[in-house]
Protein backbone atom coordinates (compact mmCIF):
# COMPACT_ATOMS: atom_id res chain seq x y z
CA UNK A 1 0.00 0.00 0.00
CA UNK A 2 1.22 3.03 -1.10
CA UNK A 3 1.68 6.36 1.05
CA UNK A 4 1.00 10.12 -0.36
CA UNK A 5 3.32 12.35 1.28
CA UNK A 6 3.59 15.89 2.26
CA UNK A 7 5.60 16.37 -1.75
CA UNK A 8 2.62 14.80 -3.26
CA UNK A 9 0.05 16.64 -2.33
CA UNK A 10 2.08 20.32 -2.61
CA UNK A 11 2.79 19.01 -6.58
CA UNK A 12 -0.78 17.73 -7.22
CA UNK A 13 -2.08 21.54 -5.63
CA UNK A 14 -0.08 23.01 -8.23
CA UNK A 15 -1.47 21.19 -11.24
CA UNK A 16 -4.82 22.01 -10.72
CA UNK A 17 -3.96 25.28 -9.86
CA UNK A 18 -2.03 25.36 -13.72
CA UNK A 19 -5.56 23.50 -15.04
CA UNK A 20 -7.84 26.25 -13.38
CA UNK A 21 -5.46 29.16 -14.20
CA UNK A 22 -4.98 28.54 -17.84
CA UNK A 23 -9.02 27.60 -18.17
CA UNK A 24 -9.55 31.36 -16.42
CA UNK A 25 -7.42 32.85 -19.04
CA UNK A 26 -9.53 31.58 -22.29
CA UNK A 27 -12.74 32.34 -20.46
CA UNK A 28 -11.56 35.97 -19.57
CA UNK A 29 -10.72 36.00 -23.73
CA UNK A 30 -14.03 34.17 -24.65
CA UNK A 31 -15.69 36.69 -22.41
CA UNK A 32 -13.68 39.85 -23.71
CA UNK A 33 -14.21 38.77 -27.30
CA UNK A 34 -18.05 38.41 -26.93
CA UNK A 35 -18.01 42.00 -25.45
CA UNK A 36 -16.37 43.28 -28.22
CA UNK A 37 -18.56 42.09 -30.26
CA UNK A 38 -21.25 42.93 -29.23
CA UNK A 39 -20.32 46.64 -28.68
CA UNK A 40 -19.34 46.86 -32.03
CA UNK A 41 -21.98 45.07 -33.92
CA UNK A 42 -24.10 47.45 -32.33
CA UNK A 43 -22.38 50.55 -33.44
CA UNK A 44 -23.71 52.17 -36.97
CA UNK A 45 -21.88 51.51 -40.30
CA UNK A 46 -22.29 52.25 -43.44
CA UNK A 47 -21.69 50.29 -46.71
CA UNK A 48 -22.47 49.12 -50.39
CA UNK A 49 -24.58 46.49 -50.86
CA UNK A 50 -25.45 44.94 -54.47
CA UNK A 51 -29.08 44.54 -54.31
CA UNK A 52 -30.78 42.65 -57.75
CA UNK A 53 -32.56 44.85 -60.15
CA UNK A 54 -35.94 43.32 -61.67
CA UNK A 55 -37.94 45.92 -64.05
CA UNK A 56 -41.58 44.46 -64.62
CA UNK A 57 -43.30 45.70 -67.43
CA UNK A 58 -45.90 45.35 -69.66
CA UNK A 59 -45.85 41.66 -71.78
CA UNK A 60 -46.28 44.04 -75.17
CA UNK A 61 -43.46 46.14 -74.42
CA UNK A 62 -39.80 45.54 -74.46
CA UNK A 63 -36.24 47.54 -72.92
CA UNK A 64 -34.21 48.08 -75.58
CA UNK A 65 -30.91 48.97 -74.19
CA UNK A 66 -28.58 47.27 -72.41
CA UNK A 67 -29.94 46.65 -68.00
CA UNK A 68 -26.97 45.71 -65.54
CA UNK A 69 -28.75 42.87 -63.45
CA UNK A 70 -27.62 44.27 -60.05
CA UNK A 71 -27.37 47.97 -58.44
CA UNK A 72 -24.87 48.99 -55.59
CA UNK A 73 -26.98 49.95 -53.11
CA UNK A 74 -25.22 52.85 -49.77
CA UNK A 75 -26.95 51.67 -46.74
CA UNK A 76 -26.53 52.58 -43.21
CA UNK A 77 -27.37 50.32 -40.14
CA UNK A 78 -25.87 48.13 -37.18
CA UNK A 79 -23.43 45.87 -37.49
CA UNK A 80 -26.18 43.54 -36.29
CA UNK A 81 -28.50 44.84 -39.36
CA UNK A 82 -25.36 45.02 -41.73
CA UNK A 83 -24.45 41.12 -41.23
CA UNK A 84 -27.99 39.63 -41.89
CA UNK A 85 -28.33 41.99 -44.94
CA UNK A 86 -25.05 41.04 -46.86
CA UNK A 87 -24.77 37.79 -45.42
CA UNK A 88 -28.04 35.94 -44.49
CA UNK A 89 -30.79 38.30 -46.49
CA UNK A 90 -31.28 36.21 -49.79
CA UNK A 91 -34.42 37.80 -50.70
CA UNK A 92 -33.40 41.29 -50.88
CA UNK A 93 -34.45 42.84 -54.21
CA UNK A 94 -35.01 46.76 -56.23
CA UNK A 95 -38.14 45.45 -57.92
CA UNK A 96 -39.36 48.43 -60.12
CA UNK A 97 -43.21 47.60 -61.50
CA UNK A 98 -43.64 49.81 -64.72
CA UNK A 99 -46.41 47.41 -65.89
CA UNK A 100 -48.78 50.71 -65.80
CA UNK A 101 -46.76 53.32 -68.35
CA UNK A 102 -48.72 55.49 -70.51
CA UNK A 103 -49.31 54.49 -74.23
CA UNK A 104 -46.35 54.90 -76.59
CA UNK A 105 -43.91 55.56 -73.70
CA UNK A 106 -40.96 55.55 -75.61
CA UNK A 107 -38.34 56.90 -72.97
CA UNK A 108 -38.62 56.54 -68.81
CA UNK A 109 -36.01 57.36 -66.22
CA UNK A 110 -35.63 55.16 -63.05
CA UNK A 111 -34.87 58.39 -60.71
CA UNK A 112 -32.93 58.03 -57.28
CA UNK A 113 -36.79 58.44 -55.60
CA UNK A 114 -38.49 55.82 -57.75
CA UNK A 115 -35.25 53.55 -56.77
CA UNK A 116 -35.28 53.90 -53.23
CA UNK A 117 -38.65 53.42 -53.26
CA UNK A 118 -38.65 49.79 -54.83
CA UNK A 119 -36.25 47.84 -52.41
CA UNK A 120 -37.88 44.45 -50.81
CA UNK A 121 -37.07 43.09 -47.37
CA UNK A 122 -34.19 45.94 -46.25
CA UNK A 123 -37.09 47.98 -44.18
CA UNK A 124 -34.23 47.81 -41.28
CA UNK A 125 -31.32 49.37 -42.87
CA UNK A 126 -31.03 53.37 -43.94
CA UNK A 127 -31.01 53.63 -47.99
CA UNK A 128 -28.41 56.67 -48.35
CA UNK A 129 -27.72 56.01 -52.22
CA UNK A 130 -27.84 54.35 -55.53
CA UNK A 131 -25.12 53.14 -58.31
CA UNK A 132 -26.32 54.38 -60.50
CA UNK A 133 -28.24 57.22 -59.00
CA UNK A 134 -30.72 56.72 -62.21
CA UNK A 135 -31.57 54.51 -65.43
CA UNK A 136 -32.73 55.65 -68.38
CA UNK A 137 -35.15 52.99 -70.34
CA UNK A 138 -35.66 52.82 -74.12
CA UNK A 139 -38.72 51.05 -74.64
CA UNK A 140 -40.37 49.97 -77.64
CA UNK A 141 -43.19 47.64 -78.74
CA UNK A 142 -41.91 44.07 -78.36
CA UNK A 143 -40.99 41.43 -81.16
CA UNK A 144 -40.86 37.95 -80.85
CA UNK A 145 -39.87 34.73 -82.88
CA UNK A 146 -38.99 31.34 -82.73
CA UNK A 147 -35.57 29.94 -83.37
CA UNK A 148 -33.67 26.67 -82.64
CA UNK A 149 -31.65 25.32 -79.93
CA UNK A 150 -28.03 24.40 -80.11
CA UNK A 151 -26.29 22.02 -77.53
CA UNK A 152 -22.80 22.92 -75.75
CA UNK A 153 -23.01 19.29 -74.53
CA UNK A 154 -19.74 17.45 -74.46
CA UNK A 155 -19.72 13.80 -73.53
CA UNK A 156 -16.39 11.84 -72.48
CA UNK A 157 -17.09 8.06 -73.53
CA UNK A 158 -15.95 5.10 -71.79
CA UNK A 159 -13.19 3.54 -73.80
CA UNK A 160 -15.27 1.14 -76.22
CA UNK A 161 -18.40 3.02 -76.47
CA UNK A 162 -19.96 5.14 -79.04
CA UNK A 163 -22.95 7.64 -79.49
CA UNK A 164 -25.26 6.34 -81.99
CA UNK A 165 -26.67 9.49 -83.81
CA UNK A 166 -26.88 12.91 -82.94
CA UNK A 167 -27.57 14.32 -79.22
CA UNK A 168 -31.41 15.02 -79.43
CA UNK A 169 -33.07 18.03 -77.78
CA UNK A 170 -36.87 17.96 -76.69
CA UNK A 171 -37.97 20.86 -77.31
CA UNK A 172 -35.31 22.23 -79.66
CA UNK A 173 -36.97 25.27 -80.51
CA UNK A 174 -37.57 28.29 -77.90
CA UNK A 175 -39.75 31.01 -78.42
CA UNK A 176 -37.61 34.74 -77.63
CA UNK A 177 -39.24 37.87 -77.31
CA UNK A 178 -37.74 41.43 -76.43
CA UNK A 179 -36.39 44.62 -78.84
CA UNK A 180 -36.69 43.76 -82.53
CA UNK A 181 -33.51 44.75 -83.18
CA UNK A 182 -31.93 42.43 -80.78
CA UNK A 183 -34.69 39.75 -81.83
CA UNK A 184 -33.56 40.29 -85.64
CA UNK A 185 -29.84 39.14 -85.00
CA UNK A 186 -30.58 36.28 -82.98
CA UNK A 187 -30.60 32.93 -85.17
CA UNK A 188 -30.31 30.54 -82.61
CA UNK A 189 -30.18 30.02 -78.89
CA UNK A 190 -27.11 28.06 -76.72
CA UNK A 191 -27.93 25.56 -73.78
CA UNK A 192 -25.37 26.21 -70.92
CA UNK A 193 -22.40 24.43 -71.34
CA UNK A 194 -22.59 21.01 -69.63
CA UNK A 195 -19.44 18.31 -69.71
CA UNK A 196 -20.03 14.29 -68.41
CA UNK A 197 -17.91 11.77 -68.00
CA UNK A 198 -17.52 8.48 -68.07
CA UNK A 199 -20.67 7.91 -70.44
CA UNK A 200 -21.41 4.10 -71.08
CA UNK A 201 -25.23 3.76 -71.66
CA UNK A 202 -28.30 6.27 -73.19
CA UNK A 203 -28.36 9.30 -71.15
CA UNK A 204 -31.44 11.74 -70.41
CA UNK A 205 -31.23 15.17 -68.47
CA UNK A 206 -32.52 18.41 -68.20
CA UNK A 207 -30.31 21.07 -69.09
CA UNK A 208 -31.02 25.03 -68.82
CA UNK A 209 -30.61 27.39 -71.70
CA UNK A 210 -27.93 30.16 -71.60
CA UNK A 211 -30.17 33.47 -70.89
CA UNK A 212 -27.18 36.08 -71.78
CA UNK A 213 -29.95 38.91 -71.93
CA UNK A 214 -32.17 38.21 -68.68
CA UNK A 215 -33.15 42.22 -68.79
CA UNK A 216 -34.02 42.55 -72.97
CA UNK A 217 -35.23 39.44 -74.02
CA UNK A 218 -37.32 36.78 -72.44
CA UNK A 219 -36.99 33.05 -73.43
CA UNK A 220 -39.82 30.61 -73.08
CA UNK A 221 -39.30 27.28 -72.30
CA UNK A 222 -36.15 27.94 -69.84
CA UNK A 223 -34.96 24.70 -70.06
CA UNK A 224 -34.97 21.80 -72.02
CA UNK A 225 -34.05 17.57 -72.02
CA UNK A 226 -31.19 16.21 -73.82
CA UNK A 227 -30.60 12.68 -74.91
CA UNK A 228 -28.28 10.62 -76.48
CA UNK A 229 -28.43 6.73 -77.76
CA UNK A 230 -24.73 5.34 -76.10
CA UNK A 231 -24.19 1.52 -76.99
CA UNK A 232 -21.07 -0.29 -77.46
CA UNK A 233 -19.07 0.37 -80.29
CA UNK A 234 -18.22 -2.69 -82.67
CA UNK A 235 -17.30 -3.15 -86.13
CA UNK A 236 -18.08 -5.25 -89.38
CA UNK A 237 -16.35 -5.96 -92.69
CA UNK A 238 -18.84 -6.40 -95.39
CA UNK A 239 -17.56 -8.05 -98.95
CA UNK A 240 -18.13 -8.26 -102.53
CA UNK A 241 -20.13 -4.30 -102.97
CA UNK A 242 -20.91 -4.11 -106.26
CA UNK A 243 -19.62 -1.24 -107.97
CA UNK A 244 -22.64 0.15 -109.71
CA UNK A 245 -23.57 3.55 -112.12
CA UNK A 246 -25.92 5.60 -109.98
CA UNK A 247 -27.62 7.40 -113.41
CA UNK A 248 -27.42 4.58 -116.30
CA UNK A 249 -25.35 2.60 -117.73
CA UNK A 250 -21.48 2.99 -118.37
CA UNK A 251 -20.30 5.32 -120.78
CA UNK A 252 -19.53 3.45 -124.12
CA UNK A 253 -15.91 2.51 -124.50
CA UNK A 254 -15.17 3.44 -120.72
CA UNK A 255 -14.21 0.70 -118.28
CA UNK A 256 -13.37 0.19 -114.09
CA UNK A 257 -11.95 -2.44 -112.17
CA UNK A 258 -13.03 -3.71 -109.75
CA UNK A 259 -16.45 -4.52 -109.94
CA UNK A 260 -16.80 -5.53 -106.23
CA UNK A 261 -14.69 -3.30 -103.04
CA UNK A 262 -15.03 -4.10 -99.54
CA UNK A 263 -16.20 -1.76 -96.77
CA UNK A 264 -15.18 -1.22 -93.20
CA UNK A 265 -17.76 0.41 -91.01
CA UNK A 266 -18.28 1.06 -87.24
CA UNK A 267 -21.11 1.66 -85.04
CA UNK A 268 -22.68 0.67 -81.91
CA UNK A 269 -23.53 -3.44 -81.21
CA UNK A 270 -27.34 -2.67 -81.76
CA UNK A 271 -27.31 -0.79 -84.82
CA UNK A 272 -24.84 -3.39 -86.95
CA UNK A 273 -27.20 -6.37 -85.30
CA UNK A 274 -30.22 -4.74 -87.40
CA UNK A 275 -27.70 -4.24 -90.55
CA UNK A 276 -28.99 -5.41 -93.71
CA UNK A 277 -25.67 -6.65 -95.32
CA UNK A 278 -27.33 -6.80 -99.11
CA UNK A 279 -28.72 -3.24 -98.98
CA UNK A 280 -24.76 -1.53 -99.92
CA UNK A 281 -23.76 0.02 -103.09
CA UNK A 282 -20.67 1.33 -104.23
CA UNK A 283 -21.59 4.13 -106.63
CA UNK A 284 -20.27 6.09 -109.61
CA UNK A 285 -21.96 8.62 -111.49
CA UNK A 286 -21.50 8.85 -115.58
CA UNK A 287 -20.65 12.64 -114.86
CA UNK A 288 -17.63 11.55 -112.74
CA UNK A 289 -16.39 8.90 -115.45
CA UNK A 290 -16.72 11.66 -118.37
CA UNK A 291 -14.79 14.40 -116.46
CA UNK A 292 -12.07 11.84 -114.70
CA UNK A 293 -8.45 12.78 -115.92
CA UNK A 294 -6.74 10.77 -113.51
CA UNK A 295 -8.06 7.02 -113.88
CA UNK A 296 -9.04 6.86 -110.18
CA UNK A 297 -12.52 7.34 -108.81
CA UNK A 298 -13.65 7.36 -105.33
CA UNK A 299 -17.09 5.02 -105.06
CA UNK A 300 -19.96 6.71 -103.15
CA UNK A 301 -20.99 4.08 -100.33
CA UNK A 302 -24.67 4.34 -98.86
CA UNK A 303 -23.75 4.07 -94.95
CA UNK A 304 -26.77 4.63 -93.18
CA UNK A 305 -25.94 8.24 -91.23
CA UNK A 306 -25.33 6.31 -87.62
CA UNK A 307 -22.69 4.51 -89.07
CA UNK A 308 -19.31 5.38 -89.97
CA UNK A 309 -17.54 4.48 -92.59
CA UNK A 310 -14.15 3.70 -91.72
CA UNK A 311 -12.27 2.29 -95.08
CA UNK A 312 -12.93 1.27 -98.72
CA UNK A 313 -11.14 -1.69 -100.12
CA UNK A 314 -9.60 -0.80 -102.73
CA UNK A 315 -10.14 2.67 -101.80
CA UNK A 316 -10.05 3.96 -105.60
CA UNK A 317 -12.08 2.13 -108.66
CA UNK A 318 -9.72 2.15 -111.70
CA UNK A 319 -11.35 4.20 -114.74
CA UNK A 320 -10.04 3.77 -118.52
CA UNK A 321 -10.86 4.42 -121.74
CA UNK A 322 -10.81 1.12 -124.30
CA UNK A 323 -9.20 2.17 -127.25
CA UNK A 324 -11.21 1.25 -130.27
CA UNK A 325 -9.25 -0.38 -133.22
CA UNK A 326 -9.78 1.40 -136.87
């Protein structure tokens, strides 16, 4: 049994006397720092906030120049007020309602006053100024048109797979409506860009259309689905194509060799499964034999389009002319 001396218990005093000491210290900081914060956050401040900018107006009617999306807003408040604002307020907004203009309003300024007057949910913080201080709105009668939809889809295959066919886009028109002059030079409309990887069967998503102009022209449907037919990719050699005259017979006294080539194609497992092998030609038009200076011709082969034709065996037919004894 052992025996705590008079040592002992001085050197065991002392530790928790270290313990209690250095746990004193970080309360006296945890209790300084919450002090100072709270004196401060409750001292006033002032700031720039970027508040969004939405302009409603009339469905006939159209801006025709150029609306930043956002305004820096000067506000004034606690440091209470000015955290929840910048940091926690996702619903602040300068929504301006001009759905009421008079008739043929061509021109309208958004003053400082009707500014001010349109902020959402920032009733607790002082509204000292606007960048800008004011807009000035050209406004015209709208236009509106449809036009197609172009993918920026890129798809990274798994080694050994293919895309059978184009990407397909349902819709793949959108209707656009805004200034006529902008409306005029607009031919077609982007999807966002959107990159995937490792792609090894059919694939279906939604994907949202690139709005580049949210202020001057609307676009309706916002979004659309993408698909694409992803099988495995495989190949087939297919022999003895005859060579054939697309438009007639061959000219007289003109000759080729050979009369059969063999193909090379490649496509996904499904589509070659559902190949019919005796539906291939190897053409040559009679306008191509007259005008041929060179003795070679290259056949035109009927792939169906979600196929690829990979080589032509031999990959030239031989043309000549017979010469014709007197």
């Amino acid at each position: 049994m052992s025996h705590i001396t008079g040592s002992d218990i001085k050197l065991l005093t002392i530790k928790i006397w270290e313990k209690l000491h250095s746990r004193g210290i970080f309360l006296s900081f945890f209790i300084a720092l919450a002090l100072w914060l709270y004196v401060n956050l409750n001292n006033q401040y002032t700031t720039f906030v970027t508040v969004p900018l939405d302009i409603l107006i009339d469905e006939d009617l159209a801006i025709e120049n150029i609306i930043q999306p956002d305004i820096k807003v000067e506000v004034r408040a606690t440091g209470w007020e000015l955290f929840n604002l910048i940091y926690l307020n996702r619903s602040k907004i300068c929504q301006v309602d001009l759905r009421n203009l008079p008739q043929n309003t061509k021109y309208y300024e958004l003053t400082y006053s009707k500014l001010s007057q349109s902020f959402a949910d920032m009733e607790k913080v002082e509204i000292r100024k606007t960048n800008p201080e004011s807009i000035k709105l050209q406004i015209s009668q709208i236009s509106k048109k449809t036009v197609p939809i172009s993918h920026d889809i890129t798809l990274d295959l798994r080694y050994g797979f293919t895309i059978v066919g184009p990407i397909v886009l349902n819709p793949d028109v959108v209707e656009i409506k805004g200034f006529g002059g902008i409306i005029d030079s607009i031919h077609s409309i982007s999807t966002v860009h959107k990159e995937i990887s490792d792609v090894h069967n059919d694939i279906s998503q939604v994907i949202a259309i690139k709005d580049t102009l949210p202020k001057i022209i609307k676009i309706n449907p916002k979004q659309t689905l993408f698909q694409a037919n992803v099988q495995l990719k495989s190949g087939i050699t297919i022999e003895q194509i005859p060579v054939r005259i697309s438009d007639g017979d061959l000219p007289e006294g003109h000759q080729i060799m050979p009369k059969f080539v063999k193909i090379y194609i490649e496509g996904g497992v499904e589509e070659l499964a559902d190949l019919d092998l005796t539906s291939f030609t190897a053409s040559i038009s009679r306008d191509k034999i007259k005008n041929d200076t060179l003795g070679l011709i290259i056949p035109e082969i009927n792939v169906p389009k979600n196929l690829k034709l990979v080589s032509i065996d031999p990959p030239y037919i031989y043309h000549f002319i017979r010469r014709i004894e007197e």
